[in-house]
PDB file of N, CA and C in Angstrom:
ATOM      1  N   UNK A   1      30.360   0.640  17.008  1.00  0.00           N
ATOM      2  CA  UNK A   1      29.116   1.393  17.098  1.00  0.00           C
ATOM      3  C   UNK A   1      27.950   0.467  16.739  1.00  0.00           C
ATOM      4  N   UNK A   2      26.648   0.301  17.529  1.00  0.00           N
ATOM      5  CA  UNK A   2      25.623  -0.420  17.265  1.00  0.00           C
ATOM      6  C   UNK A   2      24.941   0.179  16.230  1.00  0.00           C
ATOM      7  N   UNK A   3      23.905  -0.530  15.803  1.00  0.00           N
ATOM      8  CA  UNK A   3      22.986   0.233  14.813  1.00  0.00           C
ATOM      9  C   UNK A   3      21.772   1.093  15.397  1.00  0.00           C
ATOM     10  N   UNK A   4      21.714   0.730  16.674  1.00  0.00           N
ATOM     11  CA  UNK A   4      21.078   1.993  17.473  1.00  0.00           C
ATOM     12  C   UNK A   4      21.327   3.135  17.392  1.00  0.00           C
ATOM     13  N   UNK A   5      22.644   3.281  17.499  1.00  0.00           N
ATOM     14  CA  UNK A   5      23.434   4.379  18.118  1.00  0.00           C
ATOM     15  C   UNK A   5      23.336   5.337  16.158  1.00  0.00           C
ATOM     16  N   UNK A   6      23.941   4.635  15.294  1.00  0.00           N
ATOM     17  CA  UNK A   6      23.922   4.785  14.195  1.00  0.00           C
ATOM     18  C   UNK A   6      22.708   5.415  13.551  1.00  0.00           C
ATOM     19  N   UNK A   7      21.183   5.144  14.165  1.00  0.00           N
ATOM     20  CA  UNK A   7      19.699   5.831  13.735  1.00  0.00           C
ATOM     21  C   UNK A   7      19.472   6.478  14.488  1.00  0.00           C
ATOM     22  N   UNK A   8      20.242   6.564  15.834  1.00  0.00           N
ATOM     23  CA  UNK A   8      19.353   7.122  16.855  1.00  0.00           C
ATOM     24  C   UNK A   8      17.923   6.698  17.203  1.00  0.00           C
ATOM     25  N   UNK A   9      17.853   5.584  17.187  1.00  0.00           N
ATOM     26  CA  UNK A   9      16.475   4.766  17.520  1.00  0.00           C
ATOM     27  C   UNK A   9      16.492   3.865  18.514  1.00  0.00           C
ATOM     28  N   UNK A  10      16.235   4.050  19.980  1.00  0.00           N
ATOM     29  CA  UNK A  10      17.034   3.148  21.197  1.00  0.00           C
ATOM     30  C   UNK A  10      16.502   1.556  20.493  1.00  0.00           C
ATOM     31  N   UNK A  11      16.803   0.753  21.434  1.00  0.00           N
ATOM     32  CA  UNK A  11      16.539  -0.722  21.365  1.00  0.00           C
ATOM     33  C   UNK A  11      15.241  -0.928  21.706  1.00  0.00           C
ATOM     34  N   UNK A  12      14.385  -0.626  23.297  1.00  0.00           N
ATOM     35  CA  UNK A  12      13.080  -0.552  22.944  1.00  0.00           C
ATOM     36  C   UNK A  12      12.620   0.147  21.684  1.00  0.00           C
ATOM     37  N   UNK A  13      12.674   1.042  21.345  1.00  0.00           N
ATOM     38  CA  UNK A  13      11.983   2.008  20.201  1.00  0.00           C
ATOM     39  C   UNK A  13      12.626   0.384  19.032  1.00  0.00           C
ATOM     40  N   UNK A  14      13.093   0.194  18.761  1.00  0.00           N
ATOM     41  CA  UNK A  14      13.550  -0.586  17.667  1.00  0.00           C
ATOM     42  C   UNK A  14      12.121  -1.952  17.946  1.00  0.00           C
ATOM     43  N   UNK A  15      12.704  -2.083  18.954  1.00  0.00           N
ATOM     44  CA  UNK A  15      11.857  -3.556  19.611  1.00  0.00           C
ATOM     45  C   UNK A  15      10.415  -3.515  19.189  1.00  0.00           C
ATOM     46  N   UNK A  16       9.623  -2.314  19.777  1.00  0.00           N
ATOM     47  CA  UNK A  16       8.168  -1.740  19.503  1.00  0.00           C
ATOM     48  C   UNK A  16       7.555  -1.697  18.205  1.00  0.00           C
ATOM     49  N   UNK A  17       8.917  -1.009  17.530  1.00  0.00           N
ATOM     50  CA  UNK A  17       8.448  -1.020  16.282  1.00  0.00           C
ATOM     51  C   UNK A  17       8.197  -2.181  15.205  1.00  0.00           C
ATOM     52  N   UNK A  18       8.755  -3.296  15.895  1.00  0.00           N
ATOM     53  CA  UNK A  18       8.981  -4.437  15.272  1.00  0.00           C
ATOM     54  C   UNK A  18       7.442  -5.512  15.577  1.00  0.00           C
ATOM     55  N   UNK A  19       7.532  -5.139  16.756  1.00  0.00           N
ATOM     56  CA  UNK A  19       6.101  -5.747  17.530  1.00  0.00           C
ATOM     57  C   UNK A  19       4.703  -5.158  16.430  1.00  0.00           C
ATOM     58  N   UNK A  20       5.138  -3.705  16.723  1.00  0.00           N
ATOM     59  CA  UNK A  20       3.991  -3.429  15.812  1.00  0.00           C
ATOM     60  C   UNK A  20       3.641  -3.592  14.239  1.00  0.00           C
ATOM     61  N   UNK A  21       4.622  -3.589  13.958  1.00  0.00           N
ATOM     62  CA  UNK A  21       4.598  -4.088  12.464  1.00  0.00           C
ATOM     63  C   UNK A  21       4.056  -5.842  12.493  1.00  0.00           C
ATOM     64  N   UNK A  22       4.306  -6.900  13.160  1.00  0.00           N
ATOM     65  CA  UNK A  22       3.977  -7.686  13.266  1.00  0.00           C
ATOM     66  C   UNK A  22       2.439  -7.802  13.290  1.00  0.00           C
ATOM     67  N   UNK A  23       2.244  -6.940  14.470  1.00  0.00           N
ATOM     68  CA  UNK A  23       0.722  -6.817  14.641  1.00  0.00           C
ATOM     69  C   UNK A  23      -0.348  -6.479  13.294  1.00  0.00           C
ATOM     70  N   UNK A  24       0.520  -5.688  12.587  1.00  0.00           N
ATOM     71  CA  UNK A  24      -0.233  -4.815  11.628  1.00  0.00           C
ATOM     72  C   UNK A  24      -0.168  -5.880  10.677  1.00  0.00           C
ATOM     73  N   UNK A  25       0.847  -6.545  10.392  1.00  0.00           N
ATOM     74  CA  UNK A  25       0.414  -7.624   9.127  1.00  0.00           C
ATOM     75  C   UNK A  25      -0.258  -8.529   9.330  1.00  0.00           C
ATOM     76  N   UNK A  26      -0.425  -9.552  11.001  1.00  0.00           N
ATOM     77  CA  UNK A  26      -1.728 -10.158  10.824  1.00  0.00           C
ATOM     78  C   UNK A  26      -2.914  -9.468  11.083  1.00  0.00           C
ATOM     79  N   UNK A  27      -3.212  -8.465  11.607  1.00  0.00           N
ATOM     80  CA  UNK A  27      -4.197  -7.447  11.412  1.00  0.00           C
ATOM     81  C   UNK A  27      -4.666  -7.934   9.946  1.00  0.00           C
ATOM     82  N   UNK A  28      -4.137  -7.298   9.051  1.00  0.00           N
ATOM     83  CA  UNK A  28      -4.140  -7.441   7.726  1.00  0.00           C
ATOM     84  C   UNK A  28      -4.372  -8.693   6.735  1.00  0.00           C
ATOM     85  N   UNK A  29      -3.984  -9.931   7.432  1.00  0.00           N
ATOM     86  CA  UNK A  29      -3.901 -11.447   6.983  1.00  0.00           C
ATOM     87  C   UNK A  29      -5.582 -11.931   7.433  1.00  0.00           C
ATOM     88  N   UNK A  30      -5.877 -12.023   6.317  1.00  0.00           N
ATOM     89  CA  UNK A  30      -7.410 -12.649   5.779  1.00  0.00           C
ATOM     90  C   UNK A  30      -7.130 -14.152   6.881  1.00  0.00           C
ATOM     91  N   UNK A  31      -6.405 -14.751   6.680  1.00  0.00           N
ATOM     92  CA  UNK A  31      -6.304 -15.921   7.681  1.00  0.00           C
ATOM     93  C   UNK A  31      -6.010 -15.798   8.909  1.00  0.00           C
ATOM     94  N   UNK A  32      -6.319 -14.409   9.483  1.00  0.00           N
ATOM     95  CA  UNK A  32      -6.442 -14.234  11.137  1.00  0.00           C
ATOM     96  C   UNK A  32      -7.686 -13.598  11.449  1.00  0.00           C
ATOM     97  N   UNK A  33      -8.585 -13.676  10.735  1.00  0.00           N
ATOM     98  CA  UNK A  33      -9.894 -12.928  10.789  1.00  0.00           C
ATOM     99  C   UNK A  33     -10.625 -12.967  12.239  1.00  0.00           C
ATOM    100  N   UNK A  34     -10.815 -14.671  12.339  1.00  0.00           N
ATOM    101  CA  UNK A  34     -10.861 -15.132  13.823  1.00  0.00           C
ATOM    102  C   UNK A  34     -10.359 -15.065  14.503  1.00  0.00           C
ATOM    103  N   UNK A  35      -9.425 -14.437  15.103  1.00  0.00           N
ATOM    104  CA  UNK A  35      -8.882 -13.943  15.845  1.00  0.00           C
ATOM    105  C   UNK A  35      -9.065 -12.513  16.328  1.00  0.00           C
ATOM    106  N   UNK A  36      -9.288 -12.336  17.550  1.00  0.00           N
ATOM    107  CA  UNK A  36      -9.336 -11.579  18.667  1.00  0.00           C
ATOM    108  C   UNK A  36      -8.204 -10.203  18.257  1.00  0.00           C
ATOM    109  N   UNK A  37      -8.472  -9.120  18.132  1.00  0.00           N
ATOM    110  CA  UNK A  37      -7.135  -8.449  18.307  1.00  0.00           C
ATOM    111  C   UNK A  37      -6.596  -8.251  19.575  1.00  0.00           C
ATOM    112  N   UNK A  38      -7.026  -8.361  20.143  1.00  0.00           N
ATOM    113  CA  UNK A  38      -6.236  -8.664  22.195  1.00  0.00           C
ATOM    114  C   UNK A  38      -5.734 -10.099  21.608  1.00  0.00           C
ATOM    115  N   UNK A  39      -5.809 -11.206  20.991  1.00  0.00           N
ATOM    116  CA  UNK A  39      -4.997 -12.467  20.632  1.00  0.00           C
ATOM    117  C   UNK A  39      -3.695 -12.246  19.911  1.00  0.00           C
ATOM    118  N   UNK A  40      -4.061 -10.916  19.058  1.00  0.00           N
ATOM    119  CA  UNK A  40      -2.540 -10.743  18.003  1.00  0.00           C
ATOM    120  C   UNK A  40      -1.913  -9.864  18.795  1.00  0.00           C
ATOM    121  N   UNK A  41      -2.181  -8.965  19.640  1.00  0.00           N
ATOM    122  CA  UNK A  41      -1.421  -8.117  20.363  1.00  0.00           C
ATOM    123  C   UNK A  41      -0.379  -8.984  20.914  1.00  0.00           C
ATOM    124  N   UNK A  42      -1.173  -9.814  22.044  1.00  0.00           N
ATOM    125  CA  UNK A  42      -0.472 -11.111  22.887  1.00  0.00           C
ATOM    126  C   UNK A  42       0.451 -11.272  21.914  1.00  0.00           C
ATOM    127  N   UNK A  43       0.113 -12.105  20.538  1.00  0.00           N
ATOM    128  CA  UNK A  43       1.096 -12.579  20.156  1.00  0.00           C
ATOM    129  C   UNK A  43       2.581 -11.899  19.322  1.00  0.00           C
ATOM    130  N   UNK A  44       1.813 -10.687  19.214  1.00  0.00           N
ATOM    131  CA  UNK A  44       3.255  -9.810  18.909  1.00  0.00           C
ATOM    132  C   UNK A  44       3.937  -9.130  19.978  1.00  0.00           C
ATOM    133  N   UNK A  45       3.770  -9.504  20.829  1.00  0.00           N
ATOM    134  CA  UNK A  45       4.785  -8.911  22.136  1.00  0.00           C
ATOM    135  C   UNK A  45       4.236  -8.172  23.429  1.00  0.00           C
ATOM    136  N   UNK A  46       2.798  -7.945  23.155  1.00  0.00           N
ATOM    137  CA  UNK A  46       2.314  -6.904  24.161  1.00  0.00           C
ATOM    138  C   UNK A  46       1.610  -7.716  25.338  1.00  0.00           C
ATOM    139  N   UNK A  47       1.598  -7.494  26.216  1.00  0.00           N
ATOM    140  CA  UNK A  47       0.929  -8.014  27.453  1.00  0.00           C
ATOM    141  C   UNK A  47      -0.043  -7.140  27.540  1.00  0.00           C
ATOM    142  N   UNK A  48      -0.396  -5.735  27.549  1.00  0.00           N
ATOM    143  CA  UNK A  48      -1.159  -5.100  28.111  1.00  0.00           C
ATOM    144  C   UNK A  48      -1.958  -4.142  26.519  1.00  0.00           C
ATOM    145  N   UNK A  49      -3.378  -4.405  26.165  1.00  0.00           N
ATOM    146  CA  UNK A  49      -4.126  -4.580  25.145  1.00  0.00           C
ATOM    147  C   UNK A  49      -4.570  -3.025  25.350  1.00  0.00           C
ATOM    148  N   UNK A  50      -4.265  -2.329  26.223  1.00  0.00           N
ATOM    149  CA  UNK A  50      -4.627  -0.750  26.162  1.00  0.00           C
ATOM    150  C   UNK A  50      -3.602  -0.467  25.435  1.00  0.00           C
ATOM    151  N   UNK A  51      -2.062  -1.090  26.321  1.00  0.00           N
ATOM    152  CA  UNK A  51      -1.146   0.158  25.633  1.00  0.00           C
ATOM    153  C   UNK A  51      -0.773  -0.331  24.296  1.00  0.00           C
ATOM    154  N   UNK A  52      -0.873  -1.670  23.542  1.00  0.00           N
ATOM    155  CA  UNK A  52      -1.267  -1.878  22.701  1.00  0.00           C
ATOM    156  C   UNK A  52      -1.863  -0.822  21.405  1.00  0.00           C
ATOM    157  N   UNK A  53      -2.813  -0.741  21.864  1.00  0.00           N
ATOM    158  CA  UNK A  53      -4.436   0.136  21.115  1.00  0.00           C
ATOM    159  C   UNK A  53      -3.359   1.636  20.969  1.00  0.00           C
ATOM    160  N   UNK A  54      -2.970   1.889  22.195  1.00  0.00           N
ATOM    161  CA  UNK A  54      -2.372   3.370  21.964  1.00  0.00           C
ATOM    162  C   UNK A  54      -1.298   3.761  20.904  1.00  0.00           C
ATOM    163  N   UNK A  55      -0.046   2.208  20.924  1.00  0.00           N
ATOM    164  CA  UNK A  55       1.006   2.455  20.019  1.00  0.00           C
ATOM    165  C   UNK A  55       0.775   2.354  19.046  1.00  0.00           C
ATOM    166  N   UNK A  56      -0.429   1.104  18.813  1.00  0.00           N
ATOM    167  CA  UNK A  56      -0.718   1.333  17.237  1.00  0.00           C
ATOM    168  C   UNK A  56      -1.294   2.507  17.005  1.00  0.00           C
ATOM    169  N   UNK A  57      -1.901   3.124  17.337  1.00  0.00           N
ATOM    170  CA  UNK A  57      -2.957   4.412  16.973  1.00  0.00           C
ATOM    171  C   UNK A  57      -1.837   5.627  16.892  1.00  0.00           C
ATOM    172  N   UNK A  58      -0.640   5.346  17.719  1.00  0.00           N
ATOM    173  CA  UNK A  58       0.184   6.475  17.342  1.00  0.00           C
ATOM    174  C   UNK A  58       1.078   6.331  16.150  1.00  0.00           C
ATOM    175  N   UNK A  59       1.533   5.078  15.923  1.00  0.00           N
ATOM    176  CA  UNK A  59       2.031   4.412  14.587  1.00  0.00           C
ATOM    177  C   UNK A  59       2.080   4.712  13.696  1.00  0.00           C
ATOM    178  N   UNK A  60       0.655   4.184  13.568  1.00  0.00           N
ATOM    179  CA  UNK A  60      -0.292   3.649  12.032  1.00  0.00           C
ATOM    180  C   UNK A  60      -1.362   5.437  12.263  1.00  0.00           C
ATOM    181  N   UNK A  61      -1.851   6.169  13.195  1.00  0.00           N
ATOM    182  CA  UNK A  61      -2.919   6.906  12.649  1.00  0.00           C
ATOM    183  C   UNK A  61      -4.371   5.932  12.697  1.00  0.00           C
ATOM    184  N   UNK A  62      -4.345   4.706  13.344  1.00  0.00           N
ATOM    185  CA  UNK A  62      -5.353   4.673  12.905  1.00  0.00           C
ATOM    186  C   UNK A  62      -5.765   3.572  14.389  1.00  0.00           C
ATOM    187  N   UNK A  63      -7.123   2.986  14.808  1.00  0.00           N
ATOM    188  CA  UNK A  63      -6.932   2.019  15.662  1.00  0.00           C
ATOM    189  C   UNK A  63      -6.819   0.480  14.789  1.00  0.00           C
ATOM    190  N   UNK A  64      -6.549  -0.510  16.034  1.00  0.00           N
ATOM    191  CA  UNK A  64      -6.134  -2.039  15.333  1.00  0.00           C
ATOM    192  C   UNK A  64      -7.416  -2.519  14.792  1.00  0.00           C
ATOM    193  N   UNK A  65      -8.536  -2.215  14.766  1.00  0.00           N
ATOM    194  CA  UNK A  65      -9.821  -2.721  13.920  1.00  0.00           C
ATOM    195  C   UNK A  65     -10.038  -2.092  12.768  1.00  0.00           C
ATOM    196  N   UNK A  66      -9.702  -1.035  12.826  1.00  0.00           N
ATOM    197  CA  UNK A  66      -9.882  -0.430  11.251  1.00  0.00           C
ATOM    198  C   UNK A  66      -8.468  -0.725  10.528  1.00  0.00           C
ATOM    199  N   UNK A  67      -7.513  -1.424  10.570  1.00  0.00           N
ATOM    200  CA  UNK A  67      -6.461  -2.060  10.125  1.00  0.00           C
ATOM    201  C   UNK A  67      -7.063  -3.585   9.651  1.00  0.00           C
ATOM    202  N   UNK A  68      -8.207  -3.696   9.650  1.00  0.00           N
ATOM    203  CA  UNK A  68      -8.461  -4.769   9.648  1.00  0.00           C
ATOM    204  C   UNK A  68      -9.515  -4.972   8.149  1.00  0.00           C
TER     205      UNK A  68
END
């Protein structure tokens, strides 16, 4: 049995959540200030900076600039 199967949390859903947590801690990191949040999205997994904006906001409650 995987550990998917075990939370009931598919592999995307696992994947996403991982992306976003990424996002949210350099969000958060004083040493990414300069940086773009369309730059940290990119770099935590997302290609597309809308749907981005949406998962975090469904996440977190909040959008990726006021995480900031």
């Amino acid at each position: 049995m995987t550990c998917c199967r075990k939370t009931g949390v598919s592999f995307a859903e696992r994947i996403l959540e991982l992306r976003l947590q990424r996002a949210h801690r350099m969000l958060r990191d004083r040493h990414n200030d300069r940086m773009r949040i369309s730059e940290i999205a990119l770099l935590s997994g997302f290609s597309d900076v809308s749907y981005f904006n949406r998962c975090f906001r469904r996440r977190f409650g909040s959008t990726p600039g006021s995480a900031r």
